[in-house]
PDB file of N, CA and C in Angstrom:
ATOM      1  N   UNK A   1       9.096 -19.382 -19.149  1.00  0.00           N
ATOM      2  CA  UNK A   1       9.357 -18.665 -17.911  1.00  0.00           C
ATOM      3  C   UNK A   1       8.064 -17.975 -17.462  1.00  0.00           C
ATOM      4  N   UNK A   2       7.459 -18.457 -16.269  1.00  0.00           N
ATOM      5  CA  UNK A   2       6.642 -17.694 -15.627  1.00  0.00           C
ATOM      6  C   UNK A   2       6.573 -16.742 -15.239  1.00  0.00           C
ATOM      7  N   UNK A   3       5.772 -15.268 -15.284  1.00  0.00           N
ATOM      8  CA  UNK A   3       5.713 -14.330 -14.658  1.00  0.00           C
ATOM      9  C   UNK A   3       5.508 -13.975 -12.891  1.00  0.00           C
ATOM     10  N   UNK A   4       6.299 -13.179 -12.316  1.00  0.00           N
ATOM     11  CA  UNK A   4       6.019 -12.926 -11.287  1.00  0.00           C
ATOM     12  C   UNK A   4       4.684 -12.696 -10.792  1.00  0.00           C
ATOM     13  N   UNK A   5       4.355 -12.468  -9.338  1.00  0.00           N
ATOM     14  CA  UNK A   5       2.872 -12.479  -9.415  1.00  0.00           C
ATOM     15  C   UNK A   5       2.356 -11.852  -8.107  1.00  0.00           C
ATOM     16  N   UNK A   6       1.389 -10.922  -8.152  1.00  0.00           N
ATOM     17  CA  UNK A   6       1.325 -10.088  -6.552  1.00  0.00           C
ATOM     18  C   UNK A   6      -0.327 -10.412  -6.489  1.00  0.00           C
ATOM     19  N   UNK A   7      -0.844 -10.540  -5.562  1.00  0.00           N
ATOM     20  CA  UNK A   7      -2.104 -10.158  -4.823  1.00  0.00           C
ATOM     21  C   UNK A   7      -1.512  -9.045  -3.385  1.00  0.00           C
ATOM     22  N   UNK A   8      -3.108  -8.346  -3.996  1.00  0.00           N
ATOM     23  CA  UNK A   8      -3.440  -7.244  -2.858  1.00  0.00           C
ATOM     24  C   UNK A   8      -4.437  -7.001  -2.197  1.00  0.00           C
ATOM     25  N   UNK A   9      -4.297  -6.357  -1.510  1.00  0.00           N
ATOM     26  CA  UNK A   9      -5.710  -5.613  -0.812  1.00  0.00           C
ATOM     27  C   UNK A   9      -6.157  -4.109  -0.698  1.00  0.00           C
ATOM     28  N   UNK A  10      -6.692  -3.305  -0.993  1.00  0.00           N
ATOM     29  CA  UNK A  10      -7.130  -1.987  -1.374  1.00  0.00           C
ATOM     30  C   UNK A  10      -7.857  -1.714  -0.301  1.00  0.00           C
ATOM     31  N   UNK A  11      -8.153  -0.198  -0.020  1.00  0.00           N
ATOM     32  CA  UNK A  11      -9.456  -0.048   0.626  1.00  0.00           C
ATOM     33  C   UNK A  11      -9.520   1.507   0.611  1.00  0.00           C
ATOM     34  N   UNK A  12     -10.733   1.691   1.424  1.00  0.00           N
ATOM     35  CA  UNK A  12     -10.804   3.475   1.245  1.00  0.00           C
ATOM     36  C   UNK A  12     -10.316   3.936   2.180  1.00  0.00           C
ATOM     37  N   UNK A  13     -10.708   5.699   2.112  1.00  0.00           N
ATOM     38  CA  UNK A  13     -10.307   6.077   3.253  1.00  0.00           C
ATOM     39  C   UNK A  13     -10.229   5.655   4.784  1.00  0.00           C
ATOM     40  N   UNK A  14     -11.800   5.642   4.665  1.00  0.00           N
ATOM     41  CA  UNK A  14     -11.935   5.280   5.849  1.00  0.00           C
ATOM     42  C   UNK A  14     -11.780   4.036   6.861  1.00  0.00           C
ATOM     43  N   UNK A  15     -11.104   2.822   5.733  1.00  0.00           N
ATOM     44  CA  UNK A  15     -10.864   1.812   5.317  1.00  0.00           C
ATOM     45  C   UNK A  15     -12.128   0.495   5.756  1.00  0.00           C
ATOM     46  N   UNK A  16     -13.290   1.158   5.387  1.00  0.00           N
ATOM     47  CA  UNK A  16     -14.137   0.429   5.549  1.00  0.00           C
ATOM     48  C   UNK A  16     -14.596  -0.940   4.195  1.00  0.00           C
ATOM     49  N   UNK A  17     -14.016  -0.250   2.940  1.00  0.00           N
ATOM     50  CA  UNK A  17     -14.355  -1.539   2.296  1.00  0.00           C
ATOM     51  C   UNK A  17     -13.268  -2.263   1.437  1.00  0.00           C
ATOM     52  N   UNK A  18     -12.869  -3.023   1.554  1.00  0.00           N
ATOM     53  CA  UNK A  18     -11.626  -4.238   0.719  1.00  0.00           C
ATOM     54  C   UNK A  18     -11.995  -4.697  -0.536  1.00  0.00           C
ATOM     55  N   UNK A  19     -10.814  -4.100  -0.997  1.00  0.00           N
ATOM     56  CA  UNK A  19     -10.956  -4.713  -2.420  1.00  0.00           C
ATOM     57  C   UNK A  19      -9.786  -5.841  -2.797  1.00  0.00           C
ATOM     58  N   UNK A  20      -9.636  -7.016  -3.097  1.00  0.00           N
ATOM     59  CA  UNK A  20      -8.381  -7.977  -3.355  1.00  0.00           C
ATOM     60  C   UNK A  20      -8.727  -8.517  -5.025  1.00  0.00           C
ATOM     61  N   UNK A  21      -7.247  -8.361  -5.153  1.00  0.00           N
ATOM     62  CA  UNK A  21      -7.325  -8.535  -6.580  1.00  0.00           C
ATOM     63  C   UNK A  21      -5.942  -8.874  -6.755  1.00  0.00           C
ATOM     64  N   UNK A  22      -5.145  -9.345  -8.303  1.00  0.00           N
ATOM     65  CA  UNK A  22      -4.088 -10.080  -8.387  1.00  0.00           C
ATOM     66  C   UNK A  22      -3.588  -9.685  -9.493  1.00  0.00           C
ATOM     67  N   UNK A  23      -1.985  -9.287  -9.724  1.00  0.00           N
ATOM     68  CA  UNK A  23      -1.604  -9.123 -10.690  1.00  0.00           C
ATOM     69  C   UNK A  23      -0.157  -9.396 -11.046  1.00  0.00           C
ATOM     70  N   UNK A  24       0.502  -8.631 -12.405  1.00  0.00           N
ATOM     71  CA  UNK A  24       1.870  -9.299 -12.808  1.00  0.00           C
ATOM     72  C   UNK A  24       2.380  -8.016 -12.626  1.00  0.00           C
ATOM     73  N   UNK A  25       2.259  -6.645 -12.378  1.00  0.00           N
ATOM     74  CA  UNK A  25       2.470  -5.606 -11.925  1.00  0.00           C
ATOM     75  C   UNK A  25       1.799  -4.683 -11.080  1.00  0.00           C
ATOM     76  N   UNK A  26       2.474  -5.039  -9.399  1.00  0.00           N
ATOM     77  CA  UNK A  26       1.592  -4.447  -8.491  1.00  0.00           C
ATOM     78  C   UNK A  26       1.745  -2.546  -8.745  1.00  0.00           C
ATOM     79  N   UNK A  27       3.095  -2.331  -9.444  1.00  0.00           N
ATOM     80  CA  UNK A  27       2.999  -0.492  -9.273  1.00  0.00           C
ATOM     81  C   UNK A  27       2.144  -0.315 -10.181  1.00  0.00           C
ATOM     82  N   UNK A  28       2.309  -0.978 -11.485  1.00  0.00           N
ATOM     83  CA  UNK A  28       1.509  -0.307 -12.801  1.00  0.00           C
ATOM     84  C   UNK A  28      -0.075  -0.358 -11.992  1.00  0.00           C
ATOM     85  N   UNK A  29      -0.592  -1.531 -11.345  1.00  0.00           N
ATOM     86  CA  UNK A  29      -2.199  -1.883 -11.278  1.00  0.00           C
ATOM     87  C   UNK A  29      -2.630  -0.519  -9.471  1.00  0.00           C
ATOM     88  N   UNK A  30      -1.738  -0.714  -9.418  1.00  0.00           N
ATOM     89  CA  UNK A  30      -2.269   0.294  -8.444  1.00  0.00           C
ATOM     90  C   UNK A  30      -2.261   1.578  -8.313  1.00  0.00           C
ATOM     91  N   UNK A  31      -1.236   2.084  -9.815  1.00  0.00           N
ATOM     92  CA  UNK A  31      -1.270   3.380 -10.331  1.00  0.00           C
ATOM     93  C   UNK A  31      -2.662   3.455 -11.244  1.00  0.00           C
ATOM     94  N   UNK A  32      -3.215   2.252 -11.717  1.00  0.00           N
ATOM     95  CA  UNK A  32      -4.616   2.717 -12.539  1.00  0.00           C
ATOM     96  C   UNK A  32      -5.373   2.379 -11.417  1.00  0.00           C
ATOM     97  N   UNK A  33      -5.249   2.109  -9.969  1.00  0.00           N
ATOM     98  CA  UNK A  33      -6.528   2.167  -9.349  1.00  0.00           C
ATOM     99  C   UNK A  33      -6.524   3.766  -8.878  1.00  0.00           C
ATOM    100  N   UNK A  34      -5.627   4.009  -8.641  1.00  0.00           N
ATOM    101  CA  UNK A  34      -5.594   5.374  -8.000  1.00  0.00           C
ATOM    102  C   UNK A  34      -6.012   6.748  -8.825  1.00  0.00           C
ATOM    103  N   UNK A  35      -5.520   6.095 -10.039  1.00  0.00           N
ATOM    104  CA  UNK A  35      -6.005   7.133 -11.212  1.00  0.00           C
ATOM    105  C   UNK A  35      -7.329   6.960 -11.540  1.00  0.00           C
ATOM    106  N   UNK A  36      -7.994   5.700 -11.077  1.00  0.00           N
ATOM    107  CA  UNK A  36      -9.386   5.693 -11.271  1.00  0.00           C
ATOM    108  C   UNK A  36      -9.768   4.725 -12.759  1.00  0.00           C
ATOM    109  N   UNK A  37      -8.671   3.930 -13.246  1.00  0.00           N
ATOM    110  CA  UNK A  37      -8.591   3.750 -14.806  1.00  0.00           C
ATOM    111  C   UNK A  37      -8.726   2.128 -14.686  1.00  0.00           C
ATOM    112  N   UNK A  38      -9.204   1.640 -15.589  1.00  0.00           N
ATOM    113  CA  UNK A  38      -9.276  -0.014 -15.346  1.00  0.00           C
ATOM    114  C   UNK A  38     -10.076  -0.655 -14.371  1.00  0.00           C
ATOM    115  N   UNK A  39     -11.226   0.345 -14.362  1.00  0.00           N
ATOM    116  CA  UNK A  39     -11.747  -0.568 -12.548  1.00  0.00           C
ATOM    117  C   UNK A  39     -13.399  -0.189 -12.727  1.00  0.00           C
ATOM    118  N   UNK A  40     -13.962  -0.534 -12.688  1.00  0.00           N
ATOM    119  CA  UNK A  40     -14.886   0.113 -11.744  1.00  0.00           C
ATOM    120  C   UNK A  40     -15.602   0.371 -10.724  1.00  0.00           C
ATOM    121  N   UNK A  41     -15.098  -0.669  -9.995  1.00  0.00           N
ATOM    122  CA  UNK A  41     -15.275  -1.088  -8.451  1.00  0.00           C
ATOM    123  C   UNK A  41     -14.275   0.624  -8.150  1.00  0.00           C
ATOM    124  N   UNK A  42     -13.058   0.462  -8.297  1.00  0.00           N
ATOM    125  CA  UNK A  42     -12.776   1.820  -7.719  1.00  0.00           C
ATOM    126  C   UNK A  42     -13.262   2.879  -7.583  1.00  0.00           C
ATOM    127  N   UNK A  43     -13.580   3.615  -8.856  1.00  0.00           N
ATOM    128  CA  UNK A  43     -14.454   4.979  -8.676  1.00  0.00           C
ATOM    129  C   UNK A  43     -15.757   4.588  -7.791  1.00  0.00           C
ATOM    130  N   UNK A  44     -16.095   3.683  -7.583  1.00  0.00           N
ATOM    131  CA  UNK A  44     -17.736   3.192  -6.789  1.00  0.00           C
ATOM    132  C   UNK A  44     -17.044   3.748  -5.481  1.00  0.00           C
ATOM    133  N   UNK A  45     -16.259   2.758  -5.569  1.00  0.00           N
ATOM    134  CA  UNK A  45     -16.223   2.788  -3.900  1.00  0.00           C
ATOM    135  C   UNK A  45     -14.557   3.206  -3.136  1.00  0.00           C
ATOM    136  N   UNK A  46     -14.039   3.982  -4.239  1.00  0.00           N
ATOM    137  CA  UNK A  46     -13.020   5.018  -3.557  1.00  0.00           C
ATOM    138  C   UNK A  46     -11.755   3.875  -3.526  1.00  0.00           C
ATOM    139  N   UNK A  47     -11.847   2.518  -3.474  1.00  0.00           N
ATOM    140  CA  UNK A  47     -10.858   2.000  -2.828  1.00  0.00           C
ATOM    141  C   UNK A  47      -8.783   2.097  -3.448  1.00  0.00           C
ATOM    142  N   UNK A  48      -8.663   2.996  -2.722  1.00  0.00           N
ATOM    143  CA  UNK A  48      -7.006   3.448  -4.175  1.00  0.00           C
ATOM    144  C   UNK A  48      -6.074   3.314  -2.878  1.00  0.00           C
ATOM    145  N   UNK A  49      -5.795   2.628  -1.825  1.00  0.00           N
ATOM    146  CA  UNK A  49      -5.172   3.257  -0.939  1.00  0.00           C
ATOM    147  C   UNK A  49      -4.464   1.198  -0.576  1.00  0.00           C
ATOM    148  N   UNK A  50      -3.644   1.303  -0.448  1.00  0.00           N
ATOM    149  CA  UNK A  50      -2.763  -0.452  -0.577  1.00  0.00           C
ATOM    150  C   UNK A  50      -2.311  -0.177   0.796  1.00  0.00           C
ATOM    151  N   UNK A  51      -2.902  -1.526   1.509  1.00  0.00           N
ATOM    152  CA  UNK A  51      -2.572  -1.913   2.423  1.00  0.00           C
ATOM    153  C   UNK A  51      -2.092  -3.100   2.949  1.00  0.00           C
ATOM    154  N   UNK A  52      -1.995  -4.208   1.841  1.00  0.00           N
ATOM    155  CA  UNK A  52      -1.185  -5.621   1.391  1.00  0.00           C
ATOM    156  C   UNK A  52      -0.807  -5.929   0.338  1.00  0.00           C
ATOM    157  N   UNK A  53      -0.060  -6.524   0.273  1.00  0.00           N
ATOM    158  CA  UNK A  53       0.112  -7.459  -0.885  1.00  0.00           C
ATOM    159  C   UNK A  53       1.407  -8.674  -0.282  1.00  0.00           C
ATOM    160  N   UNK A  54       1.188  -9.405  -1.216  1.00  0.00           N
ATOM    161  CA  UNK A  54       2.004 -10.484  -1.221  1.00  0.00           C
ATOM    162  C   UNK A  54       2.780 -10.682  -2.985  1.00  0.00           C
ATOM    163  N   UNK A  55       4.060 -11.195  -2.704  1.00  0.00           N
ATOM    164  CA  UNK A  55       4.805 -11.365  -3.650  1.00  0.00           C
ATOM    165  C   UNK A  55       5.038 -13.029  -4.230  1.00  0.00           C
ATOM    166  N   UNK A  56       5.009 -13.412  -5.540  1.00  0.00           N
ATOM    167  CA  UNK A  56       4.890 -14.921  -5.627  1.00  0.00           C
ATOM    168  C   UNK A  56       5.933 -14.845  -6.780  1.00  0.00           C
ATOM    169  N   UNK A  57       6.209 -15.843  -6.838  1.00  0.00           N
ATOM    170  CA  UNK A  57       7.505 -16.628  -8.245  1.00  0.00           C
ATOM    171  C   UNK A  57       6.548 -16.639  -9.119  1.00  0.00           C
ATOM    172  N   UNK A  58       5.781 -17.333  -9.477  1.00  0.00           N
ATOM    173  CA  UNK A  58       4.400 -17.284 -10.203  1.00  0.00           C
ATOM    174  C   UNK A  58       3.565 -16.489 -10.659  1.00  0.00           C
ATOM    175  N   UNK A  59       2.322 -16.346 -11.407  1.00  0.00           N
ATOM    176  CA  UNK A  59       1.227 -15.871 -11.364  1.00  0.00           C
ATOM    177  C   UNK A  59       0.125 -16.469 -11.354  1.00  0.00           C
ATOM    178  N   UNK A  60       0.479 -17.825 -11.234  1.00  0.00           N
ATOM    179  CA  UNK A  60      -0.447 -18.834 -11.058  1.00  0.00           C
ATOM    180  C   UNK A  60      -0.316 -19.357  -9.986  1.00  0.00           C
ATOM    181  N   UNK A  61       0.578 -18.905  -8.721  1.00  0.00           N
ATOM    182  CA  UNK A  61       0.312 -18.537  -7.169  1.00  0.00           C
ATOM    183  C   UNK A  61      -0.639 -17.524  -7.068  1.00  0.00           C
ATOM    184  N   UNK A  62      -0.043 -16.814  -7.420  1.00  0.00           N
ATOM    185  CA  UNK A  62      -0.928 -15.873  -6.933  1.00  0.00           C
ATOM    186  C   UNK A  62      -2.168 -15.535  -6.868  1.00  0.00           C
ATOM    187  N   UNK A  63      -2.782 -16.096  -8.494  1.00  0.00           N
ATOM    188  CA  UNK A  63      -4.204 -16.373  -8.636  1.00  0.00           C
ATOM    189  C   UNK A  63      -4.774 -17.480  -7.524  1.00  0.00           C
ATOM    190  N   UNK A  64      -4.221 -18.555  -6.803  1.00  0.00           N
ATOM    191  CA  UNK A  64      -4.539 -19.431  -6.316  1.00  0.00           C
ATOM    192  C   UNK A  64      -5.221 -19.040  -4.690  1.00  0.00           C
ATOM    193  N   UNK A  65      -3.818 -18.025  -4.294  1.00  0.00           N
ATOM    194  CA  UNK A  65      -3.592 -17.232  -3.344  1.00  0.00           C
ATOM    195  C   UNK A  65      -4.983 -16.263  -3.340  1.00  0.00           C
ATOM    196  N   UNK A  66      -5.159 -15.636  -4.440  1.00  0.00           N
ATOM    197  CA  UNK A  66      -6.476 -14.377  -4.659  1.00  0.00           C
ATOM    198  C   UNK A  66      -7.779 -15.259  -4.334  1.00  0.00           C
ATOM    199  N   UNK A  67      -8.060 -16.131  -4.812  1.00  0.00           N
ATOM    200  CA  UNK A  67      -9.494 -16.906  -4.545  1.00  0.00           C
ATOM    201  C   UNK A  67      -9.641 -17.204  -2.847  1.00  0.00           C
ATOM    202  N   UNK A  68      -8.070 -17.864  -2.490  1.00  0.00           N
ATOM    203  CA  UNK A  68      -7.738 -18.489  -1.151  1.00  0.00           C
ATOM    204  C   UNK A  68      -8.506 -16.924  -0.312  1.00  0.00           C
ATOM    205  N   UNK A  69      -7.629 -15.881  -0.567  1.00  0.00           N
ATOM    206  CA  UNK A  69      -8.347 -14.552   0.083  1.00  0.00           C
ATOM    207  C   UNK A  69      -9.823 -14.191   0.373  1.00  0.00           C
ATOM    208  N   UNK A  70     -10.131 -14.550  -1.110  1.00  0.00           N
ATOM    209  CA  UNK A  70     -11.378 -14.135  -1.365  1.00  0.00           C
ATOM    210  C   UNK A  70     -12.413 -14.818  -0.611  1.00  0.00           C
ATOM    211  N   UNK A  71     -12.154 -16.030  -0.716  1.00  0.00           N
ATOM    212  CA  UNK A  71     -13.616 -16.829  -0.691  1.00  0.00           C
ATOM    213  C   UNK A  71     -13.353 -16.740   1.001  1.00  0.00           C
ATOM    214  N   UNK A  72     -12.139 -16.388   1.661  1.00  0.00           N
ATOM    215  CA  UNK A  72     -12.257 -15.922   3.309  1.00  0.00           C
ATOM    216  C   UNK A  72     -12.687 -15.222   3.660  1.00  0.00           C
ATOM    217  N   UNK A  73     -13.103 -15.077   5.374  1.00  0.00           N
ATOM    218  CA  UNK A  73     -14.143 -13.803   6.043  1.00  0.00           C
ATOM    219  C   UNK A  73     -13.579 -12.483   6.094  1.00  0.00           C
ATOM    220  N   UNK A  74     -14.137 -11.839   6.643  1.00  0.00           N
ATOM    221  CA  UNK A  74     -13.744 -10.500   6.158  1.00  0.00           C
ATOM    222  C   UNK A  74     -13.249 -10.378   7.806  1.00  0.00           C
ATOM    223  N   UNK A  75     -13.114 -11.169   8.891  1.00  0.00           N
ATOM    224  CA  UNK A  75     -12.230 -11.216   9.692  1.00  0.00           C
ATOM    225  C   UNK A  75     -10.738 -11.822   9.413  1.00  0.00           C
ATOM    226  N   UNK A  76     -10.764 -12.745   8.501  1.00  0.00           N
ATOM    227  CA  UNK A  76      -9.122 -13.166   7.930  1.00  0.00           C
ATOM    228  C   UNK A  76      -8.674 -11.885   6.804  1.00  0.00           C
ATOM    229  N   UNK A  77      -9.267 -11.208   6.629  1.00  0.00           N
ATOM    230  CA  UNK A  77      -9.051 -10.241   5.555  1.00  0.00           C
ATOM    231  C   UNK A  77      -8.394  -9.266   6.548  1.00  0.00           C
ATOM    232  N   UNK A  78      -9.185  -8.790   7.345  1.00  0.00           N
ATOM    233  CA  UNK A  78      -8.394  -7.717   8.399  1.00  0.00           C
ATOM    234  C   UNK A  78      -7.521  -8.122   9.266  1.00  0.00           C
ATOM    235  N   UNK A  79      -7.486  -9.410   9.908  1.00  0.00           N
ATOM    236  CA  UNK A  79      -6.148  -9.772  10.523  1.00  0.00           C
ATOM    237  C   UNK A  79      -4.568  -9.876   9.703  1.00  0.00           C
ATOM    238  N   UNK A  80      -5.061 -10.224   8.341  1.00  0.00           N
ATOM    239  CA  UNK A  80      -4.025 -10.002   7.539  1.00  0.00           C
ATOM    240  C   UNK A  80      -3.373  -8.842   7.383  1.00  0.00           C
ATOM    241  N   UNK A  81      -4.504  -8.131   7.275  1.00  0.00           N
ATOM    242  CA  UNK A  81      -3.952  -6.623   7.022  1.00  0.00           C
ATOM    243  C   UNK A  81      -3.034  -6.228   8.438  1.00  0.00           C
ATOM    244  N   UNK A  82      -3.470  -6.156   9.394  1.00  0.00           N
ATOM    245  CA  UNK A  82      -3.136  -5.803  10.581  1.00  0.00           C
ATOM    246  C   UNK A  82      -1.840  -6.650  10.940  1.00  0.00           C
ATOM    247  N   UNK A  83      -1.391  -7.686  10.455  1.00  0.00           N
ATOM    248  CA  UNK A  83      -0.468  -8.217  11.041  1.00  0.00           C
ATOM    249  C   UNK A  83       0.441  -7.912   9.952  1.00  0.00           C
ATOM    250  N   UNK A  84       0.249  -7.800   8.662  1.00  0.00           N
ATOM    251  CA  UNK A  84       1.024  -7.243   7.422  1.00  0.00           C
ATOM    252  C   UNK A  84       1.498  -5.256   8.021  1.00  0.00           C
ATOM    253  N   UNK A  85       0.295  -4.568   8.374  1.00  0.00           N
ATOM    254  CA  UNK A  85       0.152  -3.157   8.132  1.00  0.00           C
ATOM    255  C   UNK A  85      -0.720  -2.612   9.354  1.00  0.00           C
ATOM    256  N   UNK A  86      -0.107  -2.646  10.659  1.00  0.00           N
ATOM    257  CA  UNK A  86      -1.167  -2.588  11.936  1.00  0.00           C
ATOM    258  C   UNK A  86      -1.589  -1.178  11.321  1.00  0.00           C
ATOM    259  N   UNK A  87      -0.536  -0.061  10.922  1.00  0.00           N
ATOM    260  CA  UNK A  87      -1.406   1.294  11.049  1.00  0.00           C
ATOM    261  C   UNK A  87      -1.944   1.585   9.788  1.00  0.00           C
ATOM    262  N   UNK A  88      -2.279   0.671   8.981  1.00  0.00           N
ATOM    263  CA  UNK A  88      -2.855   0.633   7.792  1.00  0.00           C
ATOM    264  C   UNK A  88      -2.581   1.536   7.217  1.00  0.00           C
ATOM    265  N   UNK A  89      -1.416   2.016   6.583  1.00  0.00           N
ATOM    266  CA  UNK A  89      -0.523   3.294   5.889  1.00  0.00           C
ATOM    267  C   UNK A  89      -0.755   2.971   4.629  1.00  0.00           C
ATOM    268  N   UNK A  90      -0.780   3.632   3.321  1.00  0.00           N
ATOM    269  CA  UNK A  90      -0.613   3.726   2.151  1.00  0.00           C
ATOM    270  C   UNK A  90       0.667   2.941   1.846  1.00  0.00           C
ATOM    271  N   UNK A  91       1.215   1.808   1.202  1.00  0.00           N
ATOM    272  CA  UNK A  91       1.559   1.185   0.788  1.00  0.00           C
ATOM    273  C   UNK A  91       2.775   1.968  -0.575  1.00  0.00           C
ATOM    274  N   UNK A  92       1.686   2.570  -1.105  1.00  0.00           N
ATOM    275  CA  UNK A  92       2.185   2.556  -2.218  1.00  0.00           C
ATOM    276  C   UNK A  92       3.512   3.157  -3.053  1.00  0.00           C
ATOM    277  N   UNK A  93       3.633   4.362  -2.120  1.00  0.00           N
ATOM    278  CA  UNK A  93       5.046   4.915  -1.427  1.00  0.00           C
ATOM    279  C   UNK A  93       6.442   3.810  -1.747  1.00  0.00           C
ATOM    280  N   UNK A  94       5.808   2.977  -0.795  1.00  0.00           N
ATOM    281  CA  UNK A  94       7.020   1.755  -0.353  1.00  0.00           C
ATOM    282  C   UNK A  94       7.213   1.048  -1.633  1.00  0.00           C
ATOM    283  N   UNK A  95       6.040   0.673  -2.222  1.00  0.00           N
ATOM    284  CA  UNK A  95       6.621  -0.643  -3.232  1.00  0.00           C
ATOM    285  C   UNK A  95       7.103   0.476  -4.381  1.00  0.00           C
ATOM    286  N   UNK A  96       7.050   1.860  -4.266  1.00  0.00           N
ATOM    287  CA  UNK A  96       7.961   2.728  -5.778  1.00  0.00           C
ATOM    288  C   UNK A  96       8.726   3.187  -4.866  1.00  0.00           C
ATOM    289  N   UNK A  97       9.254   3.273  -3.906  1.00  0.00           N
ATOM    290  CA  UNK A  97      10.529   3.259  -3.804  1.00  0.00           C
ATOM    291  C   UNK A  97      10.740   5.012  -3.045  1.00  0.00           C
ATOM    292  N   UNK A  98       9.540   5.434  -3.002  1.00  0.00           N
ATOM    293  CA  UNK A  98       9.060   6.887  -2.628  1.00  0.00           C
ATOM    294  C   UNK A  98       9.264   7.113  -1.117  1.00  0.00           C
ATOM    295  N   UNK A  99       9.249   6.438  -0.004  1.00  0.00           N
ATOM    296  CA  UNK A  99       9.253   6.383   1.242  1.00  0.00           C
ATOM    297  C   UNK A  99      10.664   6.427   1.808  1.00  0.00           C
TER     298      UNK A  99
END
């Protein structure tokens, strides 16, 4: 049985820089970005604040999905966001159930 599987997108305040990355638990991985733990791209560059993700049957979607993101412009990166999250709100609320 395969594990479920999320890719996301991070960014800072000011939401100037994106971070995408992929996992088998989007609350646990975005509670250690926020805490600053497991990363070090985060503490660099602030990014703790979820403004996508996508949900897969898989985790070997999702990894497929993360490269598919990645290796795109950083104009498909923000249309995503924007059509996922026009007012680019904190996320993270929603997927624990806090909102």
């Amino acid at each position: 049985m395969s594990k479920r599987g999320f890719v996301y997108i991070l960014t800072n305040k000011s939401n100037k820089v994106l971070y995408t990355g992929v996992t088998s638990d989007l609350i646990k991985r975005i509670y250690s970005h926020k805490n600053k733990s497991d990363s070090k791209f985060t503490p660099k560059y602030k990014t703790t604040k979820l403004v996508y993700y996508e949900i897969f049957d898989d985790i070997y979607h999702a990894i497929q999905r993360e490269k598919q993101i990645k290796a795109g412009s950083r104009d498909k990166k923000l249309k995503l966001i924007e059509n996922f999250n026009p007012n680019w709100i904190d996320l993270y609320d929603r997927i624990t159930g806090q909102d």
